[in-house]
Protein backbone atom coordinates (compact mmCIF):
# COMPACT_ATOMS: atom_id res chain seq x y z
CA UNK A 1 0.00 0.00 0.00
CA UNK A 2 2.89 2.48 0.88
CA UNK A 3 3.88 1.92 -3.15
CA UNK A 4 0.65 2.91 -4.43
CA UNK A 5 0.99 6.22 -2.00
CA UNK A 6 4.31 6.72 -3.35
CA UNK A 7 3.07 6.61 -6.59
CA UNK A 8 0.24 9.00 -6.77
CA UNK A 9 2.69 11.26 -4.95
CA UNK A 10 5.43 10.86 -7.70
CA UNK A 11 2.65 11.43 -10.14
CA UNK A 12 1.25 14.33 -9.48
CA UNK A 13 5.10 15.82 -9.27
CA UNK A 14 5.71 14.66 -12.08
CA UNK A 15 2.37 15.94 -13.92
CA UNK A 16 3.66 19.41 -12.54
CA UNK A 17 7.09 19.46 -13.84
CA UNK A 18 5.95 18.32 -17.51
CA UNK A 19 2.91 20.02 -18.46
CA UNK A 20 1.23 19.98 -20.95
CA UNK A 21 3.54 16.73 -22.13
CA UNK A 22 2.46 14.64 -19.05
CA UNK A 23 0.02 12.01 -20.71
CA UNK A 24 -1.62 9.60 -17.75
CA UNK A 25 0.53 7.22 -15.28
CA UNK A 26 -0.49 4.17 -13.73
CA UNK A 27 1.13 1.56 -11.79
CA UNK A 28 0.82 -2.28 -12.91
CA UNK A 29 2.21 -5.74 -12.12
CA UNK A 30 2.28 -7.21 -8.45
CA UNK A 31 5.15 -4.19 -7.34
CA UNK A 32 2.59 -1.64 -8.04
CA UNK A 33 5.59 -0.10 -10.58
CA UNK A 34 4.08 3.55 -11.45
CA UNK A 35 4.63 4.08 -15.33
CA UNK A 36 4.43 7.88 -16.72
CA UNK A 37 4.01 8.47 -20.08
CA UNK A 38 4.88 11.55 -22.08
CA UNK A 39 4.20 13.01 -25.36
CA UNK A 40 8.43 13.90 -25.67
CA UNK A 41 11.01 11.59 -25.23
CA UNK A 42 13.38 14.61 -23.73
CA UNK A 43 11.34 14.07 -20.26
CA UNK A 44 12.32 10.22 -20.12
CA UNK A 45 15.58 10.96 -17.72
CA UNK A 46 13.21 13.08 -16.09
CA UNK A 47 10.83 10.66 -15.21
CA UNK A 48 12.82 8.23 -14.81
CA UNK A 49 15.05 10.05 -12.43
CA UNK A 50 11.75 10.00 -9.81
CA UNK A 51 11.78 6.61 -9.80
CA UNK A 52 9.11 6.00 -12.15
CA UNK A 53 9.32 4.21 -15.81
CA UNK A 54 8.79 6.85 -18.96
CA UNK A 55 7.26 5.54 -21.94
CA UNK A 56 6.35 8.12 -24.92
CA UNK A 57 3.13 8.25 -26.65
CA UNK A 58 1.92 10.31 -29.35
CA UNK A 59 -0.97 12.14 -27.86
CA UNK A 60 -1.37 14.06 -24.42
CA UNK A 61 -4.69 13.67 -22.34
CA UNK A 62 -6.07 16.44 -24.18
CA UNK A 63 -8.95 15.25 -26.26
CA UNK A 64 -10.62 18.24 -27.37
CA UNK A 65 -12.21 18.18 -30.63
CA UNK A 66 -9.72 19.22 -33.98
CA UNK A 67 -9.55 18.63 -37.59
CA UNK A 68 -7.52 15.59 -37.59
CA UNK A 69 -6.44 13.74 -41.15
CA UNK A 70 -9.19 11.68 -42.28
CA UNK A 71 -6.81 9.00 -42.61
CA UNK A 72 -5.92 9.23 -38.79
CA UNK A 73 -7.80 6.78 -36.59
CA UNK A 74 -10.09 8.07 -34.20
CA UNK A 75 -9.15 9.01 -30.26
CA UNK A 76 -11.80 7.63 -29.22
CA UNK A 77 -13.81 4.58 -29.08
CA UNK A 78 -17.18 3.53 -27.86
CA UNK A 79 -17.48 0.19 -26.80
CA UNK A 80 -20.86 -1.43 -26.01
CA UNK A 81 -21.41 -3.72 -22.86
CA UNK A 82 -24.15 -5.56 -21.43
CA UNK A 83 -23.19 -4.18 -17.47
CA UNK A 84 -26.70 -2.45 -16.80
CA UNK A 85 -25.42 0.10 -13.71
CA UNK A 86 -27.51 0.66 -10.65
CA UNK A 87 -27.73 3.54 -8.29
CA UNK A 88 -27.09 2.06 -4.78
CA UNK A 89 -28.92 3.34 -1.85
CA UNK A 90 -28.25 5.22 1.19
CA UNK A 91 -28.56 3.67 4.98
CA UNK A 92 -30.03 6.38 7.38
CA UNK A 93 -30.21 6.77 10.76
CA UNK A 94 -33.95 6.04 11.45
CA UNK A 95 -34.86 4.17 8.59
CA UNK A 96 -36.80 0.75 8.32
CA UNK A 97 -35.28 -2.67 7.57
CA UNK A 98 -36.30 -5.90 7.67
CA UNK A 99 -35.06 -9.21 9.10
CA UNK A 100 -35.16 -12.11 7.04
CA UNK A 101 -37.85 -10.59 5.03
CA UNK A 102 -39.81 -10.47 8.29
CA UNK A 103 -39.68 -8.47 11.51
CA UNK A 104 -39.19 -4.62 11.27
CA UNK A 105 -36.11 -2.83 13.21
CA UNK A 106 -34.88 0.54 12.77
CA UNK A 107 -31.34 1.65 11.50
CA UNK A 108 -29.26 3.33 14.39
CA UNK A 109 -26.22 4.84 13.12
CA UNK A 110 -23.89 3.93 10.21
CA UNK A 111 -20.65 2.73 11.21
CA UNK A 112 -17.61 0.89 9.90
CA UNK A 113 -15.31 -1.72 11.11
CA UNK A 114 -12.14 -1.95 9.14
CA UNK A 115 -13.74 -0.09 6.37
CA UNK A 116 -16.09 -2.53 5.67
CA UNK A 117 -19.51 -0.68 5.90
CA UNK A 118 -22.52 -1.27 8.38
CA UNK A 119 -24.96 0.15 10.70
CA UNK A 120 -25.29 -0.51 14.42
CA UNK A 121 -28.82 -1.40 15.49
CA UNK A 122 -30.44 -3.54 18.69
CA UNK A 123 -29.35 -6.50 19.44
CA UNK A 124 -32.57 -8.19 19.37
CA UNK A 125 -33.62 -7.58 16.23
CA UNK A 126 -31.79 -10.26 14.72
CA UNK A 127 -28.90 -13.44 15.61
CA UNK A 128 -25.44 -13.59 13.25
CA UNK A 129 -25.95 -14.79 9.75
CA UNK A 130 -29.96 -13.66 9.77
CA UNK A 131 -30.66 -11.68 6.43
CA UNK A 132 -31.59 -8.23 6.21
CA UNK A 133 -33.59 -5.71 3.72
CA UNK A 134 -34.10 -2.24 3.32
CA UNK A 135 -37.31 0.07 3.23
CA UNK A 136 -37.73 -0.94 0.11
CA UNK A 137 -36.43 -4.24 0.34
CA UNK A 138 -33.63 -4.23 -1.53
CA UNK A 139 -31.05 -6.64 -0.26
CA UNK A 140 -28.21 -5.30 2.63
CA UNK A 141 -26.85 -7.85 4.33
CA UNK A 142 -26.57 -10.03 6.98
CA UNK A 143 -26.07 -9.55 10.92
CA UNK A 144 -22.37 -9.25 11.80
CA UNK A 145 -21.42 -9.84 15.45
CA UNK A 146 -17.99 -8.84 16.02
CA UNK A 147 -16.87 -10.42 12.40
CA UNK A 148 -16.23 -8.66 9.30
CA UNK A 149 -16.55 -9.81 5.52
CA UNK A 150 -13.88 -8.61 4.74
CA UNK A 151 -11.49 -5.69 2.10
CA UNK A 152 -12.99 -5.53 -1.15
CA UNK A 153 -9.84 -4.92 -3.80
CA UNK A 154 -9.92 -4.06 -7.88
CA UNK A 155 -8.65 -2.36 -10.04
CA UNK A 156 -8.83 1.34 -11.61
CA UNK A 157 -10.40 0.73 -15.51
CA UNK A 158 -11.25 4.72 -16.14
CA UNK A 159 -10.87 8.10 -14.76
CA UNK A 160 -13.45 10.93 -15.40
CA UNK A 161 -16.12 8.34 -16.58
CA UNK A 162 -19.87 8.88 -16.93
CA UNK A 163 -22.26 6.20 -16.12
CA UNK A 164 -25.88 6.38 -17.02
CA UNK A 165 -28.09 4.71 -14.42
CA UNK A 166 -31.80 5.32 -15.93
CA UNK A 167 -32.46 7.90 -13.68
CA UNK A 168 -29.81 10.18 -15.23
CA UNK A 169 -26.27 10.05 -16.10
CA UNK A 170 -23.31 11.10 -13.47
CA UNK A 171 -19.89 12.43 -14.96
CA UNK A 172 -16.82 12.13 -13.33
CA UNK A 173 -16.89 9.17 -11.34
CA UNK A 174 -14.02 6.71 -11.84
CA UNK A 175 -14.48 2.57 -12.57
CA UNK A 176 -13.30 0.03 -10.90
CA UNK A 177 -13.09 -3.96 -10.60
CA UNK A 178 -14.13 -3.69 -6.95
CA UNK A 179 -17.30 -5.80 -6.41
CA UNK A 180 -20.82 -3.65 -4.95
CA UNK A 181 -24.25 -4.57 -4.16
CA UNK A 182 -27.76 -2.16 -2.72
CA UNK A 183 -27.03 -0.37 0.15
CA UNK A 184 -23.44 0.59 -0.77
CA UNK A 185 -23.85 4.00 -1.88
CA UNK A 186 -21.44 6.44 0.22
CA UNK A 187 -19.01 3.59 0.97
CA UNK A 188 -15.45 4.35 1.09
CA UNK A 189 -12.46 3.84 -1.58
CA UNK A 190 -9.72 4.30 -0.28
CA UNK A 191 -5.67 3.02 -1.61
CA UNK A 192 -3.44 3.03 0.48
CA UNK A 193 -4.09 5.17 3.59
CA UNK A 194 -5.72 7.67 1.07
CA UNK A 195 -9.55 8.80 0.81
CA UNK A 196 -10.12 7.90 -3.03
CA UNK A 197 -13.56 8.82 -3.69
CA UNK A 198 -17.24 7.37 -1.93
CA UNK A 199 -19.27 4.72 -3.76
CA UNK A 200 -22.27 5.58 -6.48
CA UNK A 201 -23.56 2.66 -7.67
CA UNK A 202 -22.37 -0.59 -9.85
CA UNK A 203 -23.39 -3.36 -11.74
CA UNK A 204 -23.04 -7.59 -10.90
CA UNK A 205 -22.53 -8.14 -7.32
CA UNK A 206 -19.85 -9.64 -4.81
CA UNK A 207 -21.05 -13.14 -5.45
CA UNK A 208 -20.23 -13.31 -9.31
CA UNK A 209 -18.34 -10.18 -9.71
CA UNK A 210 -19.20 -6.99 -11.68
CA UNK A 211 -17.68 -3.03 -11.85
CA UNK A 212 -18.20 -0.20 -9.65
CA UNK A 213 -18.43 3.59 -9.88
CA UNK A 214 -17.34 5.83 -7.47
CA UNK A 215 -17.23 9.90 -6.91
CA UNK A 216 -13.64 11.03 -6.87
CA UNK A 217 -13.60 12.95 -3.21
CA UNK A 218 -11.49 15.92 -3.93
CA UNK A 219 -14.32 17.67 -6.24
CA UNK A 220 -16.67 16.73 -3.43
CA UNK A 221 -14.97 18.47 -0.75
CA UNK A 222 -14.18 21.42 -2.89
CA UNK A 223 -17.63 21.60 -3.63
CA UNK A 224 -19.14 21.75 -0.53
CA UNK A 225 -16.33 23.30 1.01
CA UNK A 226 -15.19 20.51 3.63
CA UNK A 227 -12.58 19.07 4.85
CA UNK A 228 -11.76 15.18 5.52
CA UNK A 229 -11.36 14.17 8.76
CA UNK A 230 -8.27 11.81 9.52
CA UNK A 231 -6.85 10.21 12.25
CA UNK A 232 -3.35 11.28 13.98
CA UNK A 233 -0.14 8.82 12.71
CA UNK A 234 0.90 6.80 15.20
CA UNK A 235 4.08 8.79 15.76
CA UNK A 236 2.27 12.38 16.42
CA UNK A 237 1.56 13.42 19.60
């Protein structure tokens, strides 16, 4: 994890000192080695100089629309899949669920537990491994008691995506290999011991796999004007 930090760090100093010639990076293989690419082949002792490894290409990230030869192949492609996204939905403190598609409890607060997502409820409402619904009875869960399923890992596919869920399509959301299922929405991506972005919905599930879109959490905060809350390193204080 402390490679994929060192990577977006390297990255994004690396995106300064180029310019307009920095063209994407990415880190691959089981060493998480960061790659840079660059639209000059003067910035390879550059890049590789930061530790990363250069390779040119012929166009930048900038895509806007000019009168290219006809004989030049298109930038981009559109590909056609048979994912159908979802939007996922929100747990709230207060709403109704239902136990094994039966007795009625109330949600108490949302919480995590090793950044798996949940919500803390009364303990009589239902025993370990008992099945639970929304309001509108759309599969959460089951009852954890002191267990956890578990890290949920993938892989970044795009940046700046849009996804169109029925309801309306959302720009700017990234997508991922990392499995999601109702009740997700507002989860946490994180790489690392960074804050990546918060969960907006997905196709397939965590049974069979599928793909996941999630809100990059920079443009939220600046937004709304926040700032994330982290915890201390162990050496401070």
């Amino acid at each position: 994890m402390s490679r994929e930090a060192d990577a977006v760090r390297i990255a994004a100093e690396l995106e300064k000192k180029l310019g307009v010639r920095f063209a994407g990076a990415w880190v691959s293989g089981p060493l998480s080695r960061l790659t840079v690419a660059t639209t000059s082949s003067l910035d390879a002792q550059t890049i590789e100089a930061a530790g990363a490894e250069a390779k040119v290409v012929v166009r930048g990230l900038d895509l806007s629309p000019r009168p290219w030869p006809r004989s030049t192949r298109p930038l981009v492609t559109v590909r056609t899949t048979k994912d159908r996204p979802r939007a996922l939905y929100d747990v709230r403190g207060g709403d109704a669920y239902y136990i094994d598609e039966g007795a009625r409890c109330s949600v108490g607060f949302s919480v995590t537990k090793d950044a798996q997502g949940g919500f803390a409820t009364a303990g009589h409402c239902g025993k370990p491994g008992a099945t639970t619904t929304g309001f509108n009875k759309v599969a959460q869960g089951t009852f954890r008691s002191g267990s956890t399923t578990g890290w949920h890992c993938g892989t970044v596919e795009e940046h700046g995506t849009s996804v169109d869920y029925g309801e309306g399509t959302v720009s700017g959301v990234t997508r991922s290999t990392v499995c999601s299922e109702p009740g997700d929405s507002g989860g946490s991506f994180l790489s690392g011991d960074q804050a990546q972005g918060v969960a907006s919905g997905g196709s397939g599930n965590c049974t069979e796999g599928g793909v996941s879109f999630h809100q990059p959490i920079n443009p939220l905060l600046k937004a709304y004007g926040l700032t994330l809350t982290t915890s201390p390193s162990k050496g401070d204080g």
